[in-house]
N, C-alpha and C. Protein backbone atom coordinates (compact mmCIF):
# COMPACT_ATOMS: atom_id res chain seq x y z
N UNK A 1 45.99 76.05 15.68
CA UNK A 1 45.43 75.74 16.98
C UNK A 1 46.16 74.57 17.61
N UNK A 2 46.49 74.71 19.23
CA UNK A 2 47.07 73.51 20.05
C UNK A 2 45.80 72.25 19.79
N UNK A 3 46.45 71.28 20.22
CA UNK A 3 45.33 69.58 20.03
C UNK A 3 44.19 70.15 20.63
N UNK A 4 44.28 71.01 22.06
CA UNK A 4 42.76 70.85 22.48
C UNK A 4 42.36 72.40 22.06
N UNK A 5 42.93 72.88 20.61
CA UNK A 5 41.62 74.33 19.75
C UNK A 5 42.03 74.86 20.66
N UNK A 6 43.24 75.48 21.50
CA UNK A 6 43.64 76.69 22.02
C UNK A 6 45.23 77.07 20.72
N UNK A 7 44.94 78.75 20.52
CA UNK A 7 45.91 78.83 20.06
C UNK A 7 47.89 78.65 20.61
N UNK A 8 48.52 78.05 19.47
CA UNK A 8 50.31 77.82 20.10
C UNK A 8 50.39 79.11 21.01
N UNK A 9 50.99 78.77 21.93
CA UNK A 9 51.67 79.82 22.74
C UNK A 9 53.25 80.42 22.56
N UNK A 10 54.04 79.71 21.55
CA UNK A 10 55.05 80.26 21.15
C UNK A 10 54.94 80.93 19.80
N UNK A 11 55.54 81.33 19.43
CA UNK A 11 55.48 82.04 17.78
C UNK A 11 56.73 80.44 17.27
N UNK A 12 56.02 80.41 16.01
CA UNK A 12 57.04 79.75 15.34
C UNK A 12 57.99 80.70 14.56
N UNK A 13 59.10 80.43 14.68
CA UNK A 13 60.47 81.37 14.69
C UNK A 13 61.11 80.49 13.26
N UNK A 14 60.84 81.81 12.46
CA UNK A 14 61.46 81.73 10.70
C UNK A 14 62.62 81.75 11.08
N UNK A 15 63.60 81.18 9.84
CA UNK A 15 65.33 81.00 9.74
C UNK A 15 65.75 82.31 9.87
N UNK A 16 64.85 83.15 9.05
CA UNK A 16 65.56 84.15 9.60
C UNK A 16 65.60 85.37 10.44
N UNK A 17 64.93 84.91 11.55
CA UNK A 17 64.67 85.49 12.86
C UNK A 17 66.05 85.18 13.69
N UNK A 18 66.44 83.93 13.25
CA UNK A 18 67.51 83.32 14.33
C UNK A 18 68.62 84.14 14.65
N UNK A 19 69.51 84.05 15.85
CA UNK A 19 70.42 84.83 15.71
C UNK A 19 71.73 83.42 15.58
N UNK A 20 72.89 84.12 16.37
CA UNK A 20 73.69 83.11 15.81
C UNK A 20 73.79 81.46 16.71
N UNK A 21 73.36 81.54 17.82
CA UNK A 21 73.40 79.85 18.63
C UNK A 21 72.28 79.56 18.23
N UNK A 22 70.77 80.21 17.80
CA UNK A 22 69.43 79.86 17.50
C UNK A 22 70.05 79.17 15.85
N UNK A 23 70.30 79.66 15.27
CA UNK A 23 70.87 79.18 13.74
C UNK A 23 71.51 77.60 13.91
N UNK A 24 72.87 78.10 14.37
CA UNK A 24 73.39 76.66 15.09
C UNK A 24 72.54 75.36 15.80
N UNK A 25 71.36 75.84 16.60
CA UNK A 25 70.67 74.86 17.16
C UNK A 25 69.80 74.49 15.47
N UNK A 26 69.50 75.53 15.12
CA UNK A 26 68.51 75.13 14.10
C UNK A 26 69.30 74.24 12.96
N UNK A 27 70.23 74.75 12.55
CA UNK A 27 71.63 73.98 11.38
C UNK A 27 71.38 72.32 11.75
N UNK A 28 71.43 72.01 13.38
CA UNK A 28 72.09 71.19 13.88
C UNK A 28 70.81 69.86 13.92
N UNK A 29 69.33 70.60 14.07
CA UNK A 29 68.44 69.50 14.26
C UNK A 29 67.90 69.60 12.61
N UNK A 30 67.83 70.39 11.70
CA UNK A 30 67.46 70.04 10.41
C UNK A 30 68.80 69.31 9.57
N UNK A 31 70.09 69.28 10.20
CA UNK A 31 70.79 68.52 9.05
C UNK A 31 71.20 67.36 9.64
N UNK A 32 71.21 66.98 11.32
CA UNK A 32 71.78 66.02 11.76
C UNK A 32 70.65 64.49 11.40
N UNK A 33 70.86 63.70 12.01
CA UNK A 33 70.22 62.03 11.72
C UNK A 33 68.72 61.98 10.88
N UNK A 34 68.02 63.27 11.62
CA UNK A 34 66.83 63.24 11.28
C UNK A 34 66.88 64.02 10.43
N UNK A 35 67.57 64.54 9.57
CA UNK A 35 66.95 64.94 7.81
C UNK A 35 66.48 63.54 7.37
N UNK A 36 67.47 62.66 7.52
CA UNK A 36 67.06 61.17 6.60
C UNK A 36 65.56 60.71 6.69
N UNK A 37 64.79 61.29 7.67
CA UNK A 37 63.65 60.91 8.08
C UNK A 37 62.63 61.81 7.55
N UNK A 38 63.12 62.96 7.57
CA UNK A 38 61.95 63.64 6.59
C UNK A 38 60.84 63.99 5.90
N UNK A 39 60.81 62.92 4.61
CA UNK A 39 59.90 62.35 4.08
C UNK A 39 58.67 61.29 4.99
N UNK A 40 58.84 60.72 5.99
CA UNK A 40 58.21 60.63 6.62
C UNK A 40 57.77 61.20 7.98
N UNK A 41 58.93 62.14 8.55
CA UNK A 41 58.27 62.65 9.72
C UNK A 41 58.61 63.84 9.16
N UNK A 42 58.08 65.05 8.90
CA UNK A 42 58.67 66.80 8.91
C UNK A 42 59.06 67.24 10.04
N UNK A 43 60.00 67.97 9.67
CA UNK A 43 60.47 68.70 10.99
C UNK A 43 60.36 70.35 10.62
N UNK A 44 60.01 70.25 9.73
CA UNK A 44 60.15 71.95 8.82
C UNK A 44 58.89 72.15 8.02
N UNK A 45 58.18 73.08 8.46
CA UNK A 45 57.06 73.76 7.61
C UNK A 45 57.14 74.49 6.24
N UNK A 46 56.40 74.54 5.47
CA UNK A 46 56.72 75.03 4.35
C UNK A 46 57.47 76.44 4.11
N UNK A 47 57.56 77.15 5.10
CA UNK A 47 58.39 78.27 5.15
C UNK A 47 59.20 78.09 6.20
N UNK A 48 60.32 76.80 6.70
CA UNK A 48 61.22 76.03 7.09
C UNK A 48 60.93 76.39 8.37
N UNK A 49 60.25 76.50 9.07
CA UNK A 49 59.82 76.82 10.27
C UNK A 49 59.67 75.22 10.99
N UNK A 50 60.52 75.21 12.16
CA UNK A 50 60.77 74.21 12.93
C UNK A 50 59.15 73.65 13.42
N UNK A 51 58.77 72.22 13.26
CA UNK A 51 57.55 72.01 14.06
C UNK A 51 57.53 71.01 15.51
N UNK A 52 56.53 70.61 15.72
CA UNK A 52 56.54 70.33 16.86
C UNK A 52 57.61 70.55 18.56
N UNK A 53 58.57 69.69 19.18
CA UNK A 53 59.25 70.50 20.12
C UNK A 53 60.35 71.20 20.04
N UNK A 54 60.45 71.44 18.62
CA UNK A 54 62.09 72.14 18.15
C UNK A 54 61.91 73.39 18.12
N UNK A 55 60.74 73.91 17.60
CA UNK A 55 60.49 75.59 17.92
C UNK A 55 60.69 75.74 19.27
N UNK A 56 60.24 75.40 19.99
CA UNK A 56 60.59 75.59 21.76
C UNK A 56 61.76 75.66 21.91
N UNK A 57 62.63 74.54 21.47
CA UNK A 57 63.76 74.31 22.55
C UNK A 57 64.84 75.55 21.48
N UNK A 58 64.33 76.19 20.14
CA UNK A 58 65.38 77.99 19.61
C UNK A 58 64.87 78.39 20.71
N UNK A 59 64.13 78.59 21.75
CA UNK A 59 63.91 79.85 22.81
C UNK A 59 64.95 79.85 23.68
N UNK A 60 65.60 78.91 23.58
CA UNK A 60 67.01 78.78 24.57
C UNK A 60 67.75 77.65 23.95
N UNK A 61 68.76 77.88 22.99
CA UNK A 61 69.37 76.74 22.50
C UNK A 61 70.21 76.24 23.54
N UNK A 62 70.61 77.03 25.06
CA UNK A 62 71.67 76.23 25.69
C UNK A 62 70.81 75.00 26.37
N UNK A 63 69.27 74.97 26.54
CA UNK A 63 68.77 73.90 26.53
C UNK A 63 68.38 73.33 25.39
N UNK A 64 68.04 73.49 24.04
CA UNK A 64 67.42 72.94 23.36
C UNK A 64 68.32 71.96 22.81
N UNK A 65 70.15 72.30 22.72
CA UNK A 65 70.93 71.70 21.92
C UNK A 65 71.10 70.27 22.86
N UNK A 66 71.44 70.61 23.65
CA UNK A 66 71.38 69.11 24.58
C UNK A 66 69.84 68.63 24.37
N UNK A 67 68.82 68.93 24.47
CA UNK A 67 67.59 67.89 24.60
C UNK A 67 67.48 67.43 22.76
N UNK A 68 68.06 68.18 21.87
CA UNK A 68 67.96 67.88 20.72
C UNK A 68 69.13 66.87 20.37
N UNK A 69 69.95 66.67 21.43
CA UNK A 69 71.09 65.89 21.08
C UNK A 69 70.75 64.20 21.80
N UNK A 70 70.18 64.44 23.07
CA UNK A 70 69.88 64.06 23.92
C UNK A 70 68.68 62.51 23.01
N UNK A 71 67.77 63.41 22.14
CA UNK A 71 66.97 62.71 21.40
C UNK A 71 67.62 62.18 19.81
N UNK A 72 68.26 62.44 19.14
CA UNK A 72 69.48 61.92 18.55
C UNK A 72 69.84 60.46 19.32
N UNK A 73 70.23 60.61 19.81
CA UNK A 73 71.06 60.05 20.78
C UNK A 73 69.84 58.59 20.93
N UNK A 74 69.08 58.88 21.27
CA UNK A 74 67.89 57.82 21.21
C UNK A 74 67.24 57.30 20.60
N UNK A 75 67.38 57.99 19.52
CA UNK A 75 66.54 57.51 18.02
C UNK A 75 68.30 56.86 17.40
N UNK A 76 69.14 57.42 17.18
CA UNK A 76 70.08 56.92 15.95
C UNK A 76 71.12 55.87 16.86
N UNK A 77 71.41 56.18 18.00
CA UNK A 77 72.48 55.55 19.23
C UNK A 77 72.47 54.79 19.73
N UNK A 78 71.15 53.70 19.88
CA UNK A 78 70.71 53.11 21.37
C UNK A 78 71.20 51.27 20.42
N UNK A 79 70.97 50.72 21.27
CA UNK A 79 70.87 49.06 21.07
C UNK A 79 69.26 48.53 20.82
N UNK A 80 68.55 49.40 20.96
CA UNK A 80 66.88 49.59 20.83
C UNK A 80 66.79 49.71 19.20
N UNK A 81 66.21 48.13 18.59
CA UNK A 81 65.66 48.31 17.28
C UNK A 81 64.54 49.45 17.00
N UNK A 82 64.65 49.93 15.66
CA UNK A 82 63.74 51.02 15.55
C UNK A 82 61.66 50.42 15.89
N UNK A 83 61.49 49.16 15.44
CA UNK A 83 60.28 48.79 15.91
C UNK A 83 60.20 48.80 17.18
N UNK A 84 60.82 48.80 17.92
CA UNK A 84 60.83 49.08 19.13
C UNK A 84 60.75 50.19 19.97
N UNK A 85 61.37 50.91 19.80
CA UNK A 85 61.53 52.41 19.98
C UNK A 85 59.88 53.37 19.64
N UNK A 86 59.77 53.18 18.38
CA UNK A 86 58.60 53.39 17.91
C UNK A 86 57.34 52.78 18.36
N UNK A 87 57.25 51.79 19.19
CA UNK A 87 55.98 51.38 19.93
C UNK A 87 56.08 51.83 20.78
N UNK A 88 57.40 51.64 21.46
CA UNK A 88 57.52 52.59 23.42
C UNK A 88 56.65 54.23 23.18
N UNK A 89 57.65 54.51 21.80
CA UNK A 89 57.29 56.11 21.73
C UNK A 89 55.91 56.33 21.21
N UNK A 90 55.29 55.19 20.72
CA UNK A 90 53.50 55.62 20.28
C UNK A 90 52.73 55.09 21.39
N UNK A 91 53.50 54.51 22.38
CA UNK A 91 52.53 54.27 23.75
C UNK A 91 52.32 55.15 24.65
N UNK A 92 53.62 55.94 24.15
CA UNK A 92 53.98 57.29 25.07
C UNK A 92 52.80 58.68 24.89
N UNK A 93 52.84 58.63 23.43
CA UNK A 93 51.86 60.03 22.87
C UNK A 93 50.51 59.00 23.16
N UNK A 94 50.05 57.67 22.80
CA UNK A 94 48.75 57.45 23.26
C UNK A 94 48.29 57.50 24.60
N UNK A 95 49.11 57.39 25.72
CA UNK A 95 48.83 57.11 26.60
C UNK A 95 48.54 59.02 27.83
N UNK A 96 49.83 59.73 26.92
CA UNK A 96 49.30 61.33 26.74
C UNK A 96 48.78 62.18 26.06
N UNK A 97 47.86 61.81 25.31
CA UNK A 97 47.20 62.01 24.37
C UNK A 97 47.66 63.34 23.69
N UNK A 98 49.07 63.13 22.72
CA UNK A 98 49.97 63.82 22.19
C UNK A 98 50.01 64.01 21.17
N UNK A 99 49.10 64.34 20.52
CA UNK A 99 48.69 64.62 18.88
C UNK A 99 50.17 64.42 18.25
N UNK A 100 51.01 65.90 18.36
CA UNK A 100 51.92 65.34 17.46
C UNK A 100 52.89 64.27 17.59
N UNK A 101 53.35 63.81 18.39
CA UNK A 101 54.34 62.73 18.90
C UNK A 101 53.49 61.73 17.23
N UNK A 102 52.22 61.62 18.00
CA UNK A 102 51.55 60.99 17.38
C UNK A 102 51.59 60.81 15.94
N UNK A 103 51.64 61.75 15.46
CA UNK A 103 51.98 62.33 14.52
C UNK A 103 52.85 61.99 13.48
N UNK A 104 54.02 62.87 14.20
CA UNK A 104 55.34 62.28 13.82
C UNK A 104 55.86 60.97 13.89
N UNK A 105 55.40 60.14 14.77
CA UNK A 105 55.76 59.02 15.00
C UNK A 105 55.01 57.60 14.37
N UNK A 106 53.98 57.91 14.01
CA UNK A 106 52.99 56.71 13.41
C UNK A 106 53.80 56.35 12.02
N UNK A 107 54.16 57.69 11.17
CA UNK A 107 55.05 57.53 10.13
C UNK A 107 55.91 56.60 10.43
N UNK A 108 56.92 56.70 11.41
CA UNK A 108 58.15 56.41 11.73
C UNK A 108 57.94 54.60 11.92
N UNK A 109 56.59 54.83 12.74
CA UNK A 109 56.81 53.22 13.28
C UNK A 109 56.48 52.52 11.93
N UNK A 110 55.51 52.86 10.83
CA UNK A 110 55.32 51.63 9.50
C UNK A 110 56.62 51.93 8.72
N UNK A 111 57.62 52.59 8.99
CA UNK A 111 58.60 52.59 7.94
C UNK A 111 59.63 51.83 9.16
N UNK A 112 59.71 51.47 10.13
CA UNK A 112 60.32 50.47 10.93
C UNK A 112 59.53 49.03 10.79
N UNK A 113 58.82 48.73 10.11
CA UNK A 113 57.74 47.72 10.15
C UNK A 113 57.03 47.21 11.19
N UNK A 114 56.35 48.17 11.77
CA UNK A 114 55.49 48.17 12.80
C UNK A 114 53.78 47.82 12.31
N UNK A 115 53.05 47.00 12.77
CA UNK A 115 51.86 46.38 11.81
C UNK A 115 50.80 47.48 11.93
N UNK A 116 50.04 47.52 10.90
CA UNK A 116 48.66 48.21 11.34
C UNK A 116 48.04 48.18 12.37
N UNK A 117 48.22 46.53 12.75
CA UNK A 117 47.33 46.11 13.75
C UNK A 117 47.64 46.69 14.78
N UNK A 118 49.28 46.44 14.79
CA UNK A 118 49.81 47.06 16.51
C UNK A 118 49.89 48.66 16.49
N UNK A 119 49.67 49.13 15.44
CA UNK A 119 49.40 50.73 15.36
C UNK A 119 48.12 51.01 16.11
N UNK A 120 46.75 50.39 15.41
CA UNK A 120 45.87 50.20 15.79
C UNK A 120 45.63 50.11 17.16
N UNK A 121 46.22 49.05 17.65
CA UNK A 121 45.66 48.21 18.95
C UNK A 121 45.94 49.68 20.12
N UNK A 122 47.60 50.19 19.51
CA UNK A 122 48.05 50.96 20.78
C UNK A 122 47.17 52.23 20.36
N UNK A 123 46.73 53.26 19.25
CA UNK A 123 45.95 54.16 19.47
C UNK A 123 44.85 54.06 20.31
N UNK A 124 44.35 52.83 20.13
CA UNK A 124 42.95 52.20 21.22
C UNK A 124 43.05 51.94 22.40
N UNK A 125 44.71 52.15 22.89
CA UNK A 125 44.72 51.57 24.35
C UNK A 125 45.05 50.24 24.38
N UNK A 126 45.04 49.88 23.31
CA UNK A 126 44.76 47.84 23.80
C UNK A 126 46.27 47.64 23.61
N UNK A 127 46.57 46.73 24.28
CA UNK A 127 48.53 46.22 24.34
C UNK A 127 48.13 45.45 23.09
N UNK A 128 49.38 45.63 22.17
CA UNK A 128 49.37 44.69 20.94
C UNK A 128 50.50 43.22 21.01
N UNK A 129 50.18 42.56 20.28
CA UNK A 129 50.45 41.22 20.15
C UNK A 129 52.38 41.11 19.99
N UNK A 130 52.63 39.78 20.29
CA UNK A 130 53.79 39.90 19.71
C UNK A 130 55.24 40.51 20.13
N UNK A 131 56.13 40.87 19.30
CA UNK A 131 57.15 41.72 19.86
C UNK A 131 57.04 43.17 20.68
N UNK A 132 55.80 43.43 20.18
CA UNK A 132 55.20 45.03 20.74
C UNK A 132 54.53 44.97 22.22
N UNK A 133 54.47 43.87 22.64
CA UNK A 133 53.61 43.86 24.41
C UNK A 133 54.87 44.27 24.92
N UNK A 134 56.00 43.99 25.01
CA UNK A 134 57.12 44.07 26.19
C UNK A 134 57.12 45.68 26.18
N UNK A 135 57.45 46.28 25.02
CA UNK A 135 57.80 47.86 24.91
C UNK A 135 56.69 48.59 25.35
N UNK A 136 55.80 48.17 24.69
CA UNK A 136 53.91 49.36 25.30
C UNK A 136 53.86 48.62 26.78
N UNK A 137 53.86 47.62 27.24
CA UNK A 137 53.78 47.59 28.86
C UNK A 137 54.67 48.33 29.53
N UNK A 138 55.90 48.25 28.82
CA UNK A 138 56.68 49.18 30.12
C UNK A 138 56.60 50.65 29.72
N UNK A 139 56.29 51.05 27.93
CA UNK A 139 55.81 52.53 28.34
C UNK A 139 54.90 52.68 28.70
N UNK A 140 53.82 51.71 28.73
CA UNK A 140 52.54 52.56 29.61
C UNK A 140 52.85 52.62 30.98
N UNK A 141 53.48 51.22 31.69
CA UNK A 141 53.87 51.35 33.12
C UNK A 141 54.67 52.68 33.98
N UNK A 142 55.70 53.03 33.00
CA UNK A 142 56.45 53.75 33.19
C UNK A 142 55.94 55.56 33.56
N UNK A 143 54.56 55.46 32.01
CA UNK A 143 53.87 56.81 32.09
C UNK A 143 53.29 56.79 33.49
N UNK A 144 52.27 56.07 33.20
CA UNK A 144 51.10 55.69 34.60
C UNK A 144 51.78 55.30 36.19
N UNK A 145 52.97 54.73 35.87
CA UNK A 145 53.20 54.51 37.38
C UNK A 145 54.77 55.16 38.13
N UNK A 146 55.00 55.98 36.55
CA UNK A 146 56.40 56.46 37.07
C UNK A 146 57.59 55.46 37.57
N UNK A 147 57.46 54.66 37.74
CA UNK A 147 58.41 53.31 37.85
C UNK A 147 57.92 52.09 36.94
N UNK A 148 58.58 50.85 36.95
CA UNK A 148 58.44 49.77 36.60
C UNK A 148 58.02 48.40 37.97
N UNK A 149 57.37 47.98 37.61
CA UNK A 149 57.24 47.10 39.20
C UNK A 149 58.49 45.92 39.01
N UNK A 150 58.21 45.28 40.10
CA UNK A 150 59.74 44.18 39.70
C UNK A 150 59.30 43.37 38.45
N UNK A 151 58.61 42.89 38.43
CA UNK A 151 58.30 41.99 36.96
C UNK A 151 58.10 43.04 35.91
N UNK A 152 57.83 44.05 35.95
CA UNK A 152 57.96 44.81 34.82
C UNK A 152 59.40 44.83 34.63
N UNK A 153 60.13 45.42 35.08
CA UNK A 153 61.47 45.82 35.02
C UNK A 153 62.59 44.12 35.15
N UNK A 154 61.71 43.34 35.33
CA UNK A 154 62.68 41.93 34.71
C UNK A 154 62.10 41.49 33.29
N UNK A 155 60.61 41.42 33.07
CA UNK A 155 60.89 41.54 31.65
C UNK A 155 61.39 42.54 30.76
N UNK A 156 61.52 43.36 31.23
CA UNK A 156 62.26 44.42 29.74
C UNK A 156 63.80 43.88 29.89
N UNK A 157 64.24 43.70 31.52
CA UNK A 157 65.73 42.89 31.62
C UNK A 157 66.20 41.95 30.43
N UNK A 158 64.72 40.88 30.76
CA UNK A 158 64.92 39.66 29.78
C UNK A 158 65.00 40.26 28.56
N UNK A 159 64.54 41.07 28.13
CA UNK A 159 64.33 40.82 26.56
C UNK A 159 64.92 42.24 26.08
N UNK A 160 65.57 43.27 26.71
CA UNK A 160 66.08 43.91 25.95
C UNK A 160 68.08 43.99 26.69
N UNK A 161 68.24 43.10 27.93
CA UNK A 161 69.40 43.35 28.88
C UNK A 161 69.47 44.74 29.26
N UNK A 162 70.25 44.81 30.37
CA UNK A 162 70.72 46.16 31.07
C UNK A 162 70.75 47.10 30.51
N UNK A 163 71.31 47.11 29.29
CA UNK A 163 71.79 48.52 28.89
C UNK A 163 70.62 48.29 27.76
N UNK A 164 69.73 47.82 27.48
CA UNK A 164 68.19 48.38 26.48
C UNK A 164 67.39 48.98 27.93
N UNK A 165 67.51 48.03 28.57
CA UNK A 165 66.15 48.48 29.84
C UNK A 165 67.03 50.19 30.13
N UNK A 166 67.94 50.66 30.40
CA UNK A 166 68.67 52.24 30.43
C UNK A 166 67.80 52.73 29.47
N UNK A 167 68.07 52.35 27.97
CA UNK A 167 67.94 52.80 27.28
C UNK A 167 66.34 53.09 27.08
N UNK A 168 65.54 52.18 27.28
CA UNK A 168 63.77 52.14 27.25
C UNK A 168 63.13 53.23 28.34
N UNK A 169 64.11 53.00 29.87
CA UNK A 169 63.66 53.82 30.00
C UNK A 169 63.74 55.59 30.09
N UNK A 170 64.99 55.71 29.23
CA UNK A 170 65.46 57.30 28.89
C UNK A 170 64.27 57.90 27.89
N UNK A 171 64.20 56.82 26.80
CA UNK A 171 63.47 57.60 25.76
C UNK A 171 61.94 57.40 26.41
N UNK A 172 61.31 56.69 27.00
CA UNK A 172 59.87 57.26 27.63
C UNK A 172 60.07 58.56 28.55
N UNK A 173 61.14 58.76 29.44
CA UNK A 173 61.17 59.91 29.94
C UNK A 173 61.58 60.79 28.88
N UNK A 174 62.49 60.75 27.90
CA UNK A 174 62.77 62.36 26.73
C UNK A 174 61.22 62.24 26.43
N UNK A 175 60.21 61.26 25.60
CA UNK A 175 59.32 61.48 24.79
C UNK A 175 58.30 61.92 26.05
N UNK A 176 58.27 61.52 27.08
CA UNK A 176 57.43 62.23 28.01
C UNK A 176 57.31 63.49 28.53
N UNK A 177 59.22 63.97 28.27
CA UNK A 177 59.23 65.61 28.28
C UNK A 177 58.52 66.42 27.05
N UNK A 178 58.90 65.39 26.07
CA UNK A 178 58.49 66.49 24.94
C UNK A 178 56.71 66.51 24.70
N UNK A 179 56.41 65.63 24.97
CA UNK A 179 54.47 65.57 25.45
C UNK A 179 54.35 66.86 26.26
N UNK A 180 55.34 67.18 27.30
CA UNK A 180 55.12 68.42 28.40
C UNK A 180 55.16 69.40 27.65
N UNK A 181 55.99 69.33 26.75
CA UNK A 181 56.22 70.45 25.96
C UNK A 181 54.93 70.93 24.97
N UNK A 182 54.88 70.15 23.96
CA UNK A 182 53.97 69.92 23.23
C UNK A 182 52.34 70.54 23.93
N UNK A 183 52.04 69.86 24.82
CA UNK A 183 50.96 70.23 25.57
C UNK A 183 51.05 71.86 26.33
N UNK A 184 52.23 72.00 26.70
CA UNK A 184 52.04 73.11 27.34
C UNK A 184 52.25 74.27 26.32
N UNK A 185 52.88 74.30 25.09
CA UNK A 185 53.36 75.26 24.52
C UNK A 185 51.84 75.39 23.17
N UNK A 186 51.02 74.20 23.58
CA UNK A 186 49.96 73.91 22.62
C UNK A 186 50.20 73.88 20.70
N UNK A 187 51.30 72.78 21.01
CA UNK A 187 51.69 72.48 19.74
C UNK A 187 50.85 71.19 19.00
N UNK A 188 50.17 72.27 17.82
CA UNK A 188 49.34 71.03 17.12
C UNK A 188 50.08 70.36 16.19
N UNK A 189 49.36 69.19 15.85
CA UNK A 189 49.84 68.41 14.69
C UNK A 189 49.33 69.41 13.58
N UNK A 190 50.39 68.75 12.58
CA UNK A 190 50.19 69.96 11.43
C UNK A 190 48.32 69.79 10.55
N UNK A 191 48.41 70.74 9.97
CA UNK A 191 46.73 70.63 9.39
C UNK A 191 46.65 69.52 8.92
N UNK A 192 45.43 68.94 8.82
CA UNK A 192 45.15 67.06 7.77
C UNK A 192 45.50 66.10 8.86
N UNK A 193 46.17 66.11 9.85
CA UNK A 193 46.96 65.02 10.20
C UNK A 193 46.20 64.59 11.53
């Protein structure tokens, strides 16, 4: 069942359904940066079945390979420490109430050393303390107001320079596509979670 108990609207697509660019897209997001991550986030179901927005984007790998590269690119590429990244991106699924982002990502942020507390604070809505206010203000700003106001967008200046503030705000827009996704294709977090 999708987060809100409607069933997925895509079929999840076994390895060996794929044909040959579906294979390639698939080769490309189970062996590239994020195998290393694995153990804490899955990307593969017990019968290797792609989860959350990667089953979507085999329905057309000439989009999926760019948005799968695209997110690469943001997680392994950026000048954006991983505690960082990981609060923007859990402000992102809290603030769209994105089960799996959620999901996948809560892992991600305590193995970046992200605190309980500020795990906490942002599932609740509340801005957390510390290094984590600059990143959850401008992803919540960013969700909620589609821009940054000028003092928003001079503190992320200050504290991450030009090319983090690019970078902060690419991955709230990728993680905000893949919420679209997620939601519309009614992709749940896996069972237990």
């Amino acid at each position: 069942m999708g987060s809100d108990g409607s069933p997925p609207r895509l079929p999840a697509l076994s390895p060996d359904q794929l044909d040959g660019a579906q294979a390639e897209l698939y080769a490309a997001i189970t062996g590239g940066p994020r195998a290393a991550d694995r153990g804490r986030s899955p990307i593969v179901d017990d019968q290797g079945r792609l989860l959350g927005p990667f089953n979507a984007m085999l329905y057309n790998p000439a989009l999926g390979d760019p948005m799968q590269s695209l997110g690469a690119s943001i997680r392994y590429r950026t000048s954006l420490d991983a505690a960082t990244r990981e609060v923007a991106i859990l402000a992102v699924a809290a603030t769209l109430d994105s089960s799996f982002e959620w999901f996948a990502h809560e892992r991600l942020a305590r193995a970046a050393g992200v605190s309980e507390e500020t795990i906490s604070r942002i599932a609740a809505g509340r801005e957390p303390d510390g290094d984590a206010a600059v990143p959850y203000r401008a992803a919540r700003e960013l969700i909620l107001n589609g821009d940054l106001s000028d003092a928003g967008f001079a503190e992320v200046q200050n504290r991450f320079g030009q090319t983090g503030c690019v970078e902060l705000v690419v991955l709230v827009g990728y993680y905000r596509m893949l919420a679209l996704m997620l939601r519309t294709f009614r992709v749940p977090a896996p069972d237990g979670d």
